[in-house]
N, C-alpha and C. Protein backbone atom coordinates (compact mmCIF):
# COMPACT_ATOMS: atom_id res chain seq x y z
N UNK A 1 0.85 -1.19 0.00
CA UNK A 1 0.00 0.00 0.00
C UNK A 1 0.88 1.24 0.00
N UNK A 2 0.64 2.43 -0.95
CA UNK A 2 0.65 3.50 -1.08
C UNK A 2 1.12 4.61 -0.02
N UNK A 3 -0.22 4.49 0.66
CA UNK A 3 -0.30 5.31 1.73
C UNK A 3 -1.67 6.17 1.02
N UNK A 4 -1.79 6.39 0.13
CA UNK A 4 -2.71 6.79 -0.82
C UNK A 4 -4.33 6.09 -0.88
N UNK A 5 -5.60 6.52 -1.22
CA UNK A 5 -6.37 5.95 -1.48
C UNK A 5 -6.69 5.24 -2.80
N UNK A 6 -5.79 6.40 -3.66
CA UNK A 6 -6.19 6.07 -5.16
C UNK A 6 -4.57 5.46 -5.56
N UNK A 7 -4.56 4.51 -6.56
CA UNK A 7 -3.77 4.08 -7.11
C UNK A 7 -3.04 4.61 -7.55
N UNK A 8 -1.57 4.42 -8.13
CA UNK A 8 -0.70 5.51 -9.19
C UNK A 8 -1.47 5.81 -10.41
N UNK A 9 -2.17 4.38 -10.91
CA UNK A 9 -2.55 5.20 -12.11
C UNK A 9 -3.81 6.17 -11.98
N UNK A 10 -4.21 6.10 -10.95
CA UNK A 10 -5.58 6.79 -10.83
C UNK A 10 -4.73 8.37 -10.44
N UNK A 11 -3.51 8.37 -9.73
CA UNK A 11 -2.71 9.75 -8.99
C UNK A 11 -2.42 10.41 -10.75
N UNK A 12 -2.01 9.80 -11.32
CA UNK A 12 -1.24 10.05 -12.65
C UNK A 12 -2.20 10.73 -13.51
N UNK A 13 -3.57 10.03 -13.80
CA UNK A 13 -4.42 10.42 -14.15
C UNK A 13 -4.99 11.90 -13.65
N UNK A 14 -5.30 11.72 -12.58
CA UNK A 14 -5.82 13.29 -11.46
C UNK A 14 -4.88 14.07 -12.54
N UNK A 15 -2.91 14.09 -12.24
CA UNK A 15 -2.57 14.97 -12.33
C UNK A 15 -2.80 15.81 -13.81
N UNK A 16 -2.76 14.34 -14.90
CA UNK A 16 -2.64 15.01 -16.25
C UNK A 16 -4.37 15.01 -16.95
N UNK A 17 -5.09 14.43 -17.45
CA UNK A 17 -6.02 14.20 -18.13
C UNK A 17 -7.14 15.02 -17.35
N UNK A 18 -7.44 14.44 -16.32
CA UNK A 18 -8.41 14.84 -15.14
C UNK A 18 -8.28 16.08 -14.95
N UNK A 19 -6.94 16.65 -14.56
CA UNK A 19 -6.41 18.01 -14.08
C UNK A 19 -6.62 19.08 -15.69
N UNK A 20 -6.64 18.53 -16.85
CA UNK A 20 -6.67 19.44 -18.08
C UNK A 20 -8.30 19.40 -18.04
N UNK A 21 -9.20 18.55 -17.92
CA UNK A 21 -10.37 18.36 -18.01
C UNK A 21 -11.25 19.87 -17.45
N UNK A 22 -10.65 19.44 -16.25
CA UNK A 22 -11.31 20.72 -14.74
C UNK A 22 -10.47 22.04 -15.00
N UNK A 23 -9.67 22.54 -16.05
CA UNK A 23 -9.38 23.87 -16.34
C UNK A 23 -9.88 23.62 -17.80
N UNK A 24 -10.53 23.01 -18.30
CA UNK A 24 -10.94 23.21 -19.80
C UNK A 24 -10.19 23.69 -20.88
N UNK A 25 -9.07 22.63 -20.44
CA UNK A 25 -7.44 22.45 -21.65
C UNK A 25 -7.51 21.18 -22.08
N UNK A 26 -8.40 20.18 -22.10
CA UNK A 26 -8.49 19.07 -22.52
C UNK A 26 -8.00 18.69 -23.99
N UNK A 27 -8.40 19.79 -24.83
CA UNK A 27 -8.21 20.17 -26.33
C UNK A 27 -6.85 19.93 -26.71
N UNK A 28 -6.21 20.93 -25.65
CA UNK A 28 -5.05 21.12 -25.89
C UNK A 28 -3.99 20.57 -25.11
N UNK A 29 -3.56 19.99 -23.94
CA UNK A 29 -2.91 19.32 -23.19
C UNK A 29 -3.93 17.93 -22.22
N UNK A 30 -3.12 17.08 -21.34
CA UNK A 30 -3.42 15.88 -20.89
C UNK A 30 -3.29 14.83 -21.27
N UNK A 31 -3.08 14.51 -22.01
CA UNK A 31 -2.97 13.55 -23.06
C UNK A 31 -1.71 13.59 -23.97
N UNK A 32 -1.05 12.76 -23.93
CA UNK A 32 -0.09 12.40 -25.30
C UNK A 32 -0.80 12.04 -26.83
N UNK A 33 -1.28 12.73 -27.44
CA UNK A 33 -1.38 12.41 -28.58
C UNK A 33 -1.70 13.75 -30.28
N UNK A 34 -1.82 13.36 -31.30
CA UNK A 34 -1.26 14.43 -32.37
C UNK A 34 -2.22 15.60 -32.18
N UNK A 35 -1.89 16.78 -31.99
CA UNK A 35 -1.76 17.57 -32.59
C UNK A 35 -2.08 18.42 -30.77
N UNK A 36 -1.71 17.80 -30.03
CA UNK A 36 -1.99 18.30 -28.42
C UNK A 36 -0.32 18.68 -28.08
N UNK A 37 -0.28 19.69 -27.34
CA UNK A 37 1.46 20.05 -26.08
C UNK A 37 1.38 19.44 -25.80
N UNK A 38 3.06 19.16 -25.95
CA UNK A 38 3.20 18.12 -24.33
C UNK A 38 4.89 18.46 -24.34
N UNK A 39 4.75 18.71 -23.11
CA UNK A 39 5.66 18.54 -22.09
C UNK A 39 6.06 17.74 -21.28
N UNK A 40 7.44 16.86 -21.67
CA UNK A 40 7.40 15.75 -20.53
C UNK A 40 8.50 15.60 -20.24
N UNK A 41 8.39 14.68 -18.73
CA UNK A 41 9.63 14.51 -17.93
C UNK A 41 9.67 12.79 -17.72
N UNK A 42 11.15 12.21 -17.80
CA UNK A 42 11.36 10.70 -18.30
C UNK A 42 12.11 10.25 -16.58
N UNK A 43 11.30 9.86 -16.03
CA UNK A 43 11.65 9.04 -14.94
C UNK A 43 12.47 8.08 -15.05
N UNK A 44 13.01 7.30 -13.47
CA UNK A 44 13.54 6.69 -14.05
C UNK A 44 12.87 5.29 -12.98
N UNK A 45 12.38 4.28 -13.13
CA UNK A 45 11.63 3.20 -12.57
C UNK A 45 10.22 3.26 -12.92
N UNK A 46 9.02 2.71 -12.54
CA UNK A 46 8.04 2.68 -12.83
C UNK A 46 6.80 3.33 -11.73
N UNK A 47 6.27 4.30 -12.11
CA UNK A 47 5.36 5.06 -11.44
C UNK A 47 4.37 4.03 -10.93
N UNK A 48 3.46 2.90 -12.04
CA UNK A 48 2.82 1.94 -11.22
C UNK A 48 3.28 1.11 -10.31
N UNK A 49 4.33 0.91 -10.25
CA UNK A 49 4.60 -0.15 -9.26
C UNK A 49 5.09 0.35 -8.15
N UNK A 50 5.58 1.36 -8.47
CA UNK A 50 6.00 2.53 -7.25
C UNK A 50 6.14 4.24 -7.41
N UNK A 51 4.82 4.90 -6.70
CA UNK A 51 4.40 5.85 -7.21
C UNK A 51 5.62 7.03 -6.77
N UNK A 52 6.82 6.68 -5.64
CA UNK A 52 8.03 7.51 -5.84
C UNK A 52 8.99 7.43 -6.87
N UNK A 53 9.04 6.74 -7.43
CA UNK A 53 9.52 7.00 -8.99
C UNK A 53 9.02 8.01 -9.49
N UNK A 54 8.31 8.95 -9.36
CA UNK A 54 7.78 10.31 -9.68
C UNK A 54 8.96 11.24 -9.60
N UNK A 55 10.16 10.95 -8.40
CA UNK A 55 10.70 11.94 -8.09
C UNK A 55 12.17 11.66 -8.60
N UNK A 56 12.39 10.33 -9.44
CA UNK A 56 13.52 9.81 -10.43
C UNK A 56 13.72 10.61 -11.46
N UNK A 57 13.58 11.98 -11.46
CA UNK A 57 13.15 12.65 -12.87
C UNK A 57 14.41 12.12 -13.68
N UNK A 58 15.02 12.11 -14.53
CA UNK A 58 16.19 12.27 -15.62
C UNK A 58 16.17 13.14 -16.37
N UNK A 59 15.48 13.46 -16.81
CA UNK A 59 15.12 15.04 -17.35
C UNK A 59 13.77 15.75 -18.11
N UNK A 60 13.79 16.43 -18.23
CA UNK A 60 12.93 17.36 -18.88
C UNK A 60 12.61 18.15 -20.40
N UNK A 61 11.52 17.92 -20.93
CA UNK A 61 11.17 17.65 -22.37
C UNK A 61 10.39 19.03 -22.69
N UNK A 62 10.55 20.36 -23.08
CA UNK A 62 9.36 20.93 -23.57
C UNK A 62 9.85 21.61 -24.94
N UNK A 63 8.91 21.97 -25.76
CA UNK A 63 8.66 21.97 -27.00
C UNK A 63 9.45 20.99 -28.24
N UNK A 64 9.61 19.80 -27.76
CA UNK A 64 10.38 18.89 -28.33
C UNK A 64 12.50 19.17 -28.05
N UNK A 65 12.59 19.61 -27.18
CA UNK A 65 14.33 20.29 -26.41
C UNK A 65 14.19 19.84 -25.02
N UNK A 66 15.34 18.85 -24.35
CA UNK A 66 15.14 18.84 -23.23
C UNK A 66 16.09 20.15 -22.83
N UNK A 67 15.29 20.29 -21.91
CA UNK A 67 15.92 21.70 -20.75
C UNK A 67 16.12 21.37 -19.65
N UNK A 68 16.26 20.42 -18.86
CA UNK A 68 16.74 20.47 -17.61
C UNK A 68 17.18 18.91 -17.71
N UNK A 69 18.02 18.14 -17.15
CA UNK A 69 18.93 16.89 -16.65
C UNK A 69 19.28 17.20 -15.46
């Protein structure tokens, strides 16, 4: 257990899809797919199996340039 009520993928979800939903950016971010932003950061272990792998960052992805390692 977590410590959490909701699962990683349910935490993961809140943050991206769910979280674009409830500011009405759905259109445009939450989701990985064509023609949506995205900004992303490449962990390093697996968020489902262990939701502190969140804080493994390796680096950072925005407008297709990573900017931070």
């Amino acid at each position: 257990m977590n410590g959490f009520w909701l699962t990683p993928m349910q935490i993961i979800t809140a943050a991206t899809s769910t979280g674009a939903k409830i500011c009405n950016l759905a259109p445009e971010i939450g989701t990985i797919e064509p023609g949506k932003k995205a900004d992303l950061f490449v962990i390093e272990g697996n968020p489902l199996t262990d939701i502190d792998n969140l804080r493994k960052v390796r680096f950072v992805m925005m407008e297709g340039r990573i900017v931070s390692k």
